[in-house]
Protein backbone atom coordinates (compact mmCIF):
# COMPACT_ATOMS: atom_id res chain seq x y z
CA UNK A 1 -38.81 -39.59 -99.72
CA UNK A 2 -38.88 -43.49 -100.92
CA UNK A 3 -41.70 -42.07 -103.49
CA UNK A 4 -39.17 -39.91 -104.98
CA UNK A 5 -36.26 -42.01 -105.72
CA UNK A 6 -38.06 -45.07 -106.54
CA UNK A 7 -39.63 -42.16 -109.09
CA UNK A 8 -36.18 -41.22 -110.08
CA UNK A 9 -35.33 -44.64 -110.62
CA UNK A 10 -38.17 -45.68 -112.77
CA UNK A 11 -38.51 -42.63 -114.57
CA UNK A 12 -34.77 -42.59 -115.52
CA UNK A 13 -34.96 -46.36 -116.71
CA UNK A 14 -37.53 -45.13 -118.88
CA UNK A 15 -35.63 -41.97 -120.20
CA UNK A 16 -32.52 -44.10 -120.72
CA UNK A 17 -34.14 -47.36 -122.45
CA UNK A 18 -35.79 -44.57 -124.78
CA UNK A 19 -32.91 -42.47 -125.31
CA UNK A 20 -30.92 -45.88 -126.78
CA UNK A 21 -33.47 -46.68 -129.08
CA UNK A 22 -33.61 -43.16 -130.54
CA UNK A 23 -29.68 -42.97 -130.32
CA UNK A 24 -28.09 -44.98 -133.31
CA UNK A 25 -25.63 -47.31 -133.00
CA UNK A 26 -25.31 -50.33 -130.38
CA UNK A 27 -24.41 -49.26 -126.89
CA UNK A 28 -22.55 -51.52 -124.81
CA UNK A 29 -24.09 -50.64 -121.23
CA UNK A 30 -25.83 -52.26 -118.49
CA UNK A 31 -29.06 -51.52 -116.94
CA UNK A 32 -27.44 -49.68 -114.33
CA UNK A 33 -25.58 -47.30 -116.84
CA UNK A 34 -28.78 -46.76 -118.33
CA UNK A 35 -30.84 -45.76 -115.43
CA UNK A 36 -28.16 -43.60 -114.31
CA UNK A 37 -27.77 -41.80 -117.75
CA UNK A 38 -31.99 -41.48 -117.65
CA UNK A 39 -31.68 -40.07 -113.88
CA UNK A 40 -29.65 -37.47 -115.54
CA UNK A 41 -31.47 -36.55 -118.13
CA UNK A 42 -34.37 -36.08 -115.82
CA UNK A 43 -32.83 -33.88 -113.89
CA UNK A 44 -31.49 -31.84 -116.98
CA UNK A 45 -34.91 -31.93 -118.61
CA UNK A 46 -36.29 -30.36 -115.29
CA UNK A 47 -33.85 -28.01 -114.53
CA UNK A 48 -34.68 -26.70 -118.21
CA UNK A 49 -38.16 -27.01 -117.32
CA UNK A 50 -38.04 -24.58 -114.23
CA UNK A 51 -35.36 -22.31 -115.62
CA UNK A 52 -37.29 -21.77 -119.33
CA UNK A 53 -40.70 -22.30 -118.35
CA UNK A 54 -41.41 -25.60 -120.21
CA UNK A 55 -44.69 -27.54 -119.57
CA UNK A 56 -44.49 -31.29 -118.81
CA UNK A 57 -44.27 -33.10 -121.63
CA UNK A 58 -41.33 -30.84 -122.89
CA UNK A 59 -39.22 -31.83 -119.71
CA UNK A 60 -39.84 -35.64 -121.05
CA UNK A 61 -38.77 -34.57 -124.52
CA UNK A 62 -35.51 -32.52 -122.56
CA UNK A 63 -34.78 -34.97 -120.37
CA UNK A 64 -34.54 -38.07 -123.18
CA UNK A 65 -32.79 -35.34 -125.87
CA UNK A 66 -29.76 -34.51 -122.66
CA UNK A 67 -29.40 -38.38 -122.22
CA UNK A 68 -28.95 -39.42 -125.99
CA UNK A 69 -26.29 -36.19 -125.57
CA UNK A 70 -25.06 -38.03 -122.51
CA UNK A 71 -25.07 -41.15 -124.59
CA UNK A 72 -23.27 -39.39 -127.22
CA UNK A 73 -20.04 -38.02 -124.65
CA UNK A 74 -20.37 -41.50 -122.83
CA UNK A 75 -19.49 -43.33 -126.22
CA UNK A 76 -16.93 -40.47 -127.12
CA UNK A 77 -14.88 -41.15 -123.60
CA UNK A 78 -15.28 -44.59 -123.58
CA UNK A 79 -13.48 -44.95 -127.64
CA UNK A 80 -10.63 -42.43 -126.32
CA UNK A 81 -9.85 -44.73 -123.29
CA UNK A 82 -10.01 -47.93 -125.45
């Protein structure tokens, strides 16, 4: 079980720190923002993976394309509460 988050955790740093440098634009988050927005692009990318059949490397390229979307509505709220 301490595999799996520590995976979650690592993997979604990675997902996030690579979704902000394909997203334009300076984003004004910390590294915890940024792992969770990568932990939820994982699990995005594999829920699309098991629900449309995609092989590995497409749930990477899902899962970093739903957290520069995430990045996208987190930038959105944050200028409408500002």
């Amino acid at each position: 079980m301490f595999d799996g988050i520590l995976g979650y955790i690592f993997g979604g740093l990675v997902i996030g720190l690579l979704a902000r440098m394909v997203k334009p634009g300076a984003d004004a988050m910390g590294w915890i923002m940024t792992i969770l927005l990568g932990i939820l692009g994982a699990f995005a990318g594999g829920w699309a993976a098991g629900n449309f059949g995609l092989g590995r490397a497409m749930t990477w390229v899902v899962a970093i394309g739903a957290a520069i979307l995430l990045l996208f509505l987190f930038e959105a709220a944050r200028k409408k509460k500002a």
